[in-house]
PDB file of N, CA and C in Angstrom:
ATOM      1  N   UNK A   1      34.422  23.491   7.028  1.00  0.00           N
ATOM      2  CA  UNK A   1      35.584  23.103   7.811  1.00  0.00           C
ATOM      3  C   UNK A   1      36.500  22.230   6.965  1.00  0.00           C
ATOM      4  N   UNK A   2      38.060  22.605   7.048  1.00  0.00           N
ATOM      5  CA  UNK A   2      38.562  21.871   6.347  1.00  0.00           C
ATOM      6  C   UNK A   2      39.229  20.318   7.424  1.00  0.00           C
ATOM      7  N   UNK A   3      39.892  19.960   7.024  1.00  0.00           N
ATOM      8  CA  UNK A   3      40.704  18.551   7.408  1.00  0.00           C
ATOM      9  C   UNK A   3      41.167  19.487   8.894  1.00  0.00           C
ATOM     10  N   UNK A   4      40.744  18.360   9.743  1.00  0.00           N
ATOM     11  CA  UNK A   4      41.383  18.728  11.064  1.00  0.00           C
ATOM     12  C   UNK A   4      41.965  17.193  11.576  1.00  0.00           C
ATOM     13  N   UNK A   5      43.167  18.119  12.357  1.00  0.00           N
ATOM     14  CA  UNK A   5      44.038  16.990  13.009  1.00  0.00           C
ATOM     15  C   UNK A   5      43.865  17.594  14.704  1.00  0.00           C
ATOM     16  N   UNK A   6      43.842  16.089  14.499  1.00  0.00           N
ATOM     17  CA  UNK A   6      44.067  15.996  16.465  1.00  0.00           C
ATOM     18  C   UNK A   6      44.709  15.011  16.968  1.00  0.00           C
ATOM     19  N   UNK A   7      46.024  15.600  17.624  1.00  0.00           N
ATOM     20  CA  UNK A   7      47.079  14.719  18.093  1.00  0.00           C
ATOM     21  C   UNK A   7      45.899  13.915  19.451  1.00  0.00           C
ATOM     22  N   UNK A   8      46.709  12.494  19.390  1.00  0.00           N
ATOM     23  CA  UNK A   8      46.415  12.308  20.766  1.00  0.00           C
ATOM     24  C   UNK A   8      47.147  11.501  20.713  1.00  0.00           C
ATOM     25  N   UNK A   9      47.251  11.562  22.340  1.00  0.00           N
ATOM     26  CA  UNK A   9      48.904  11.160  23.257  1.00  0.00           C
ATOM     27  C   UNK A   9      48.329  10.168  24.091  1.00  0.00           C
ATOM     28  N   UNK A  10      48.518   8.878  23.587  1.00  0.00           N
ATOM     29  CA  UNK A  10      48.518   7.659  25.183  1.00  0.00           C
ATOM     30  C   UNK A  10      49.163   7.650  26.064  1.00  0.00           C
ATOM     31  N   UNK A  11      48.957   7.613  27.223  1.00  0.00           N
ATOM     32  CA  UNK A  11      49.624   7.886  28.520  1.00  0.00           C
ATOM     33  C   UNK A  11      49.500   6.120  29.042  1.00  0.00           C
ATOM     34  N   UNK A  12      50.350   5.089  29.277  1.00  0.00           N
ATOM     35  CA  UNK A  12      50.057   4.004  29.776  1.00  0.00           C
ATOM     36  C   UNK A  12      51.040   3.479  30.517  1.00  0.00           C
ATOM     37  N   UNK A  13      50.394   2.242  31.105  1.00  0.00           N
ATOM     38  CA  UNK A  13      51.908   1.134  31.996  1.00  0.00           C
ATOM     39  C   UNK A  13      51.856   0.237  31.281  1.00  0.00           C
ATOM     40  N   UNK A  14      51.290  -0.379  29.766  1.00  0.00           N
ATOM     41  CA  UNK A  14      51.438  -1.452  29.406  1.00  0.00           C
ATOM     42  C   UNK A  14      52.399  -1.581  28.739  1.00  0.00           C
ATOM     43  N   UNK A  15      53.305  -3.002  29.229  1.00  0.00           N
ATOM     44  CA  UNK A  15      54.752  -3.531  28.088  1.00  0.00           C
ATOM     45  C   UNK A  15      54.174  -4.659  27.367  1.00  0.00           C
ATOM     46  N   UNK A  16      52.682  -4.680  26.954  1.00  0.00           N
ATOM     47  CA  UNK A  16      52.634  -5.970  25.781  1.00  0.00           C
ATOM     48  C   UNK A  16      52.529  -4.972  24.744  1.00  0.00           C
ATOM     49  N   UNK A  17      53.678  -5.892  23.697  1.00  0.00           N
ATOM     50  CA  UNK A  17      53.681  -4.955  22.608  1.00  0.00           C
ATOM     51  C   UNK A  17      52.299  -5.169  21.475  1.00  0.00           C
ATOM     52  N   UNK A  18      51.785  -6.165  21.325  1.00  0.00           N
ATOM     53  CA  UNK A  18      50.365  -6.129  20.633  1.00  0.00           C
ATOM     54  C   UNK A  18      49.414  -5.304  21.078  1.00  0.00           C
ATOM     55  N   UNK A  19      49.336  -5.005  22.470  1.00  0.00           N
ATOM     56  CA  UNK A  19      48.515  -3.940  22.559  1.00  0.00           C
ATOM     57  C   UNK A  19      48.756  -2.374  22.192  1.00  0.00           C
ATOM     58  N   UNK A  20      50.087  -2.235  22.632  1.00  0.00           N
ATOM     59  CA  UNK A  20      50.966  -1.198  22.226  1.00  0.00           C
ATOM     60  C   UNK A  20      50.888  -0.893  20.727  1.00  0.00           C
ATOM     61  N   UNK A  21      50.740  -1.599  19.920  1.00  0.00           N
ATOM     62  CA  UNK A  21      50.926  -1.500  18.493  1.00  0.00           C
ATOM     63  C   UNK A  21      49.309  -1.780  17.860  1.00  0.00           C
ATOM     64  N   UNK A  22      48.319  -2.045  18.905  1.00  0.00           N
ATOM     65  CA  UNK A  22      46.830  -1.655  18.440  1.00  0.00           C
ATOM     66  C   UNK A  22      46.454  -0.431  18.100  1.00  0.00           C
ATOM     67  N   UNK A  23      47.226   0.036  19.641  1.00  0.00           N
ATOM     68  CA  UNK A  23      47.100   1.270  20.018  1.00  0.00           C
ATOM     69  C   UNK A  23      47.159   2.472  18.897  1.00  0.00           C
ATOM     70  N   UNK A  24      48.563   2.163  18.003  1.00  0.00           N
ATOM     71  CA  UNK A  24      49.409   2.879  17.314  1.00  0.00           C
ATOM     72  C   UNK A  24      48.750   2.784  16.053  1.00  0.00           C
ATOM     73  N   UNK A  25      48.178   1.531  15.454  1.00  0.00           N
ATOM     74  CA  UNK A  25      47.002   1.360  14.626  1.00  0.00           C
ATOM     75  C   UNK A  25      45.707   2.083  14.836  1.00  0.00           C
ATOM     76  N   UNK A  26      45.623   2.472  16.054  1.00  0.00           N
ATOM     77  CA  UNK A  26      43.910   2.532  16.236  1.00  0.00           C
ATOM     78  C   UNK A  26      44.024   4.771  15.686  1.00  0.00           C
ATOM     79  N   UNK A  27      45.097   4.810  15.673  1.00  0.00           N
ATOM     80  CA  UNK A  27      45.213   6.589  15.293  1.00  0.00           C
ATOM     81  C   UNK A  27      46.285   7.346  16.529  1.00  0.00           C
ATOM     82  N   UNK A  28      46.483   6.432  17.370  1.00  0.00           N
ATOM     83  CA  UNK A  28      47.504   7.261  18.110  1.00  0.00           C
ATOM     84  C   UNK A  28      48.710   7.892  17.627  1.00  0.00           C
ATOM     85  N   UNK A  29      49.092   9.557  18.028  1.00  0.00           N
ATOM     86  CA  UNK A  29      50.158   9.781  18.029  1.00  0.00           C
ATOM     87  C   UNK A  29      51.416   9.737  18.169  1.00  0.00           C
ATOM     88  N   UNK A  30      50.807   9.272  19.414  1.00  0.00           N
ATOM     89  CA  UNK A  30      52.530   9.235  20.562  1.00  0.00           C
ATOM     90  C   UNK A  30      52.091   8.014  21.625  1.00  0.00           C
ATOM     91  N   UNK A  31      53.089   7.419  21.703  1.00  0.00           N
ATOM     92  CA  UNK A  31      52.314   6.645  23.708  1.00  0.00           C
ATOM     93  C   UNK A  31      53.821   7.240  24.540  1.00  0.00           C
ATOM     94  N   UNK A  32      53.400   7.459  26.124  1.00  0.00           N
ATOM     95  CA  UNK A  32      54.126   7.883  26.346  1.00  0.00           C
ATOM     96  C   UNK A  32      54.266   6.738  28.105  1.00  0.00           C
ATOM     97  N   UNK A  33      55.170   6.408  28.219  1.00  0.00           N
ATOM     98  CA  UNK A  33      54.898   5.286  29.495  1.00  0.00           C
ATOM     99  C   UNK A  33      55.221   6.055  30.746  1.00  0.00           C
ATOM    100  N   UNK A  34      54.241   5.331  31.438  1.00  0.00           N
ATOM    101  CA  UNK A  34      54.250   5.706  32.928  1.00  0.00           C
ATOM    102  C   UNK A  34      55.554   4.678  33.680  1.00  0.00           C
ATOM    103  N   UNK A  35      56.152   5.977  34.792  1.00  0.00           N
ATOM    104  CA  UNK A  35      56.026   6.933  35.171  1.00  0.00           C
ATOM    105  C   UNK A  35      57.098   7.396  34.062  1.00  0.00           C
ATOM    106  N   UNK A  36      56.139   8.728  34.187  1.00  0.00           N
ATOM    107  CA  UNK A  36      56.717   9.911  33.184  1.00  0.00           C
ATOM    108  C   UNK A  36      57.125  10.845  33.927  1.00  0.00           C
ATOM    109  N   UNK A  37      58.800  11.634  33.763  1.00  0.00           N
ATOM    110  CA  UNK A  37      58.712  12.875  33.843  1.00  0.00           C
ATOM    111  C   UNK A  37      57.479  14.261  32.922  1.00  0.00           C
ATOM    112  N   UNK A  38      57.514  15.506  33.606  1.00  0.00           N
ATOM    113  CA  UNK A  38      56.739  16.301  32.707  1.00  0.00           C
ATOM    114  C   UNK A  38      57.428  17.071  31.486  1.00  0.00           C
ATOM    115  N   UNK A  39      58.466  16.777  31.280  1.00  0.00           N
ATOM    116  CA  UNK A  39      59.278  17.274  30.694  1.00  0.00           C
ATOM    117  C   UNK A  39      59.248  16.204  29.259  1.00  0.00           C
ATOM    118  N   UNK A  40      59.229  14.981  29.416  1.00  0.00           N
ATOM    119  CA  UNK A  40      59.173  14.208  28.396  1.00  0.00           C
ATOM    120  C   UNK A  40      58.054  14.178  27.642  1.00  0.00           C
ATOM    121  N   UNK A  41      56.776  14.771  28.492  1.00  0.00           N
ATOM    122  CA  UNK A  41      55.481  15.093  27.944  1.00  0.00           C
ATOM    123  C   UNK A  41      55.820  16.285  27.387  1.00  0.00           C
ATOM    124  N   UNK A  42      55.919  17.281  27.899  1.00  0.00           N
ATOM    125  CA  UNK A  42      56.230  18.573  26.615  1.00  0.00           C
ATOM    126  C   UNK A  42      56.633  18.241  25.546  1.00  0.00           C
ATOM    127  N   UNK A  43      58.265  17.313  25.611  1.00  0.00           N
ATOM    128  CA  UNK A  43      58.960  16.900  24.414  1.00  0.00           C
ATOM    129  C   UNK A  43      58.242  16.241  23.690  1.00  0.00           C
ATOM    130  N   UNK A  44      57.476  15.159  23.939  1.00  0.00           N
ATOM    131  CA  UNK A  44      56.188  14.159  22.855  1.00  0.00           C
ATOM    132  C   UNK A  44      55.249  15.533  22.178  1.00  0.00           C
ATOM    133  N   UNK A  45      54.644  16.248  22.999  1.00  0.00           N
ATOM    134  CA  UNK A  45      53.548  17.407  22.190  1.00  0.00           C
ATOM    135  C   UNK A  45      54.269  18.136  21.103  1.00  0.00           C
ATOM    136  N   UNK A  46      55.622  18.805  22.214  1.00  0.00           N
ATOM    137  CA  UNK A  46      56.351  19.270  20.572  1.00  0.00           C
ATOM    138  C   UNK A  46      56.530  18.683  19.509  1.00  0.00           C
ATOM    139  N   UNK A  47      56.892  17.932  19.692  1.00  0.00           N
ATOM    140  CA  UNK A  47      57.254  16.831  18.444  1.00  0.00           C
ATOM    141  C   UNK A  47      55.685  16.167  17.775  1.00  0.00           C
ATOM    142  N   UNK A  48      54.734  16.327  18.355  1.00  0.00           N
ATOM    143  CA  UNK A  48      53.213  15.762  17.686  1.00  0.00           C
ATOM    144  C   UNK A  48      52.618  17.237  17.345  1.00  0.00           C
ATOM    145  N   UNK A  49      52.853  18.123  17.824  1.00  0.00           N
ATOM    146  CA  UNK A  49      52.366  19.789  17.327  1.00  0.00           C
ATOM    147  C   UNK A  49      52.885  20.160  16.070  1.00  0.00           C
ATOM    148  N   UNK A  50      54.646  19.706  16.480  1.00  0.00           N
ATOM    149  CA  UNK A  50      55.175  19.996  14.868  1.00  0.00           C
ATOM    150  C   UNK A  50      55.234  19.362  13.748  1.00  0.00           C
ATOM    151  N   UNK A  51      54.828  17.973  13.754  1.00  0.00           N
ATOM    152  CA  UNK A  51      53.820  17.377  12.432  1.00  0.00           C
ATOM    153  C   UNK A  51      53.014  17.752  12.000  1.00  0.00           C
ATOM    154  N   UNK A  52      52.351  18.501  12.782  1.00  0.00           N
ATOM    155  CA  UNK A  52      50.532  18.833  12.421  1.00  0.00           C
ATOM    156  C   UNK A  52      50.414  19.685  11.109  1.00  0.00           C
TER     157      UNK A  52
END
C-alpha cells in the first residue's frame, strides 16, 4: 500500500480559537461550523477531495 490520505472534516460550535487551531494541528482538514448549510459541506469536500 502506498501513502494514503484521508481528509477529515470537523463539524463544530466551538469559537475558542486555541481549540480551533489544536484541532487544525492535530491533522484536520477543514472545520466547518455549526449551523451549517449542506451546500457549504459539499463546497469544504470539494475543495479537501481536490488537494488529495
Amino acid at each position: 500500500m502506498g501513502n494514503t490520505y484521508i481528509p477529515i472534516l470537523m463539524v463544530t460550535s466551538e469559537h475558542d480559537a486555541a481549540r480551533l487551531s489544536s484541532g487544525q494541528q492535530s491533522g484536520v482538514s477543514a472545520i466547518c461550523d455549526k449551523p451549517f448549510e449542506p451546500q457549504t459541506v459539499r463546497e469544504i469536500l470539494f475543495r479537501v477531495l481536490d488537494e488529495a
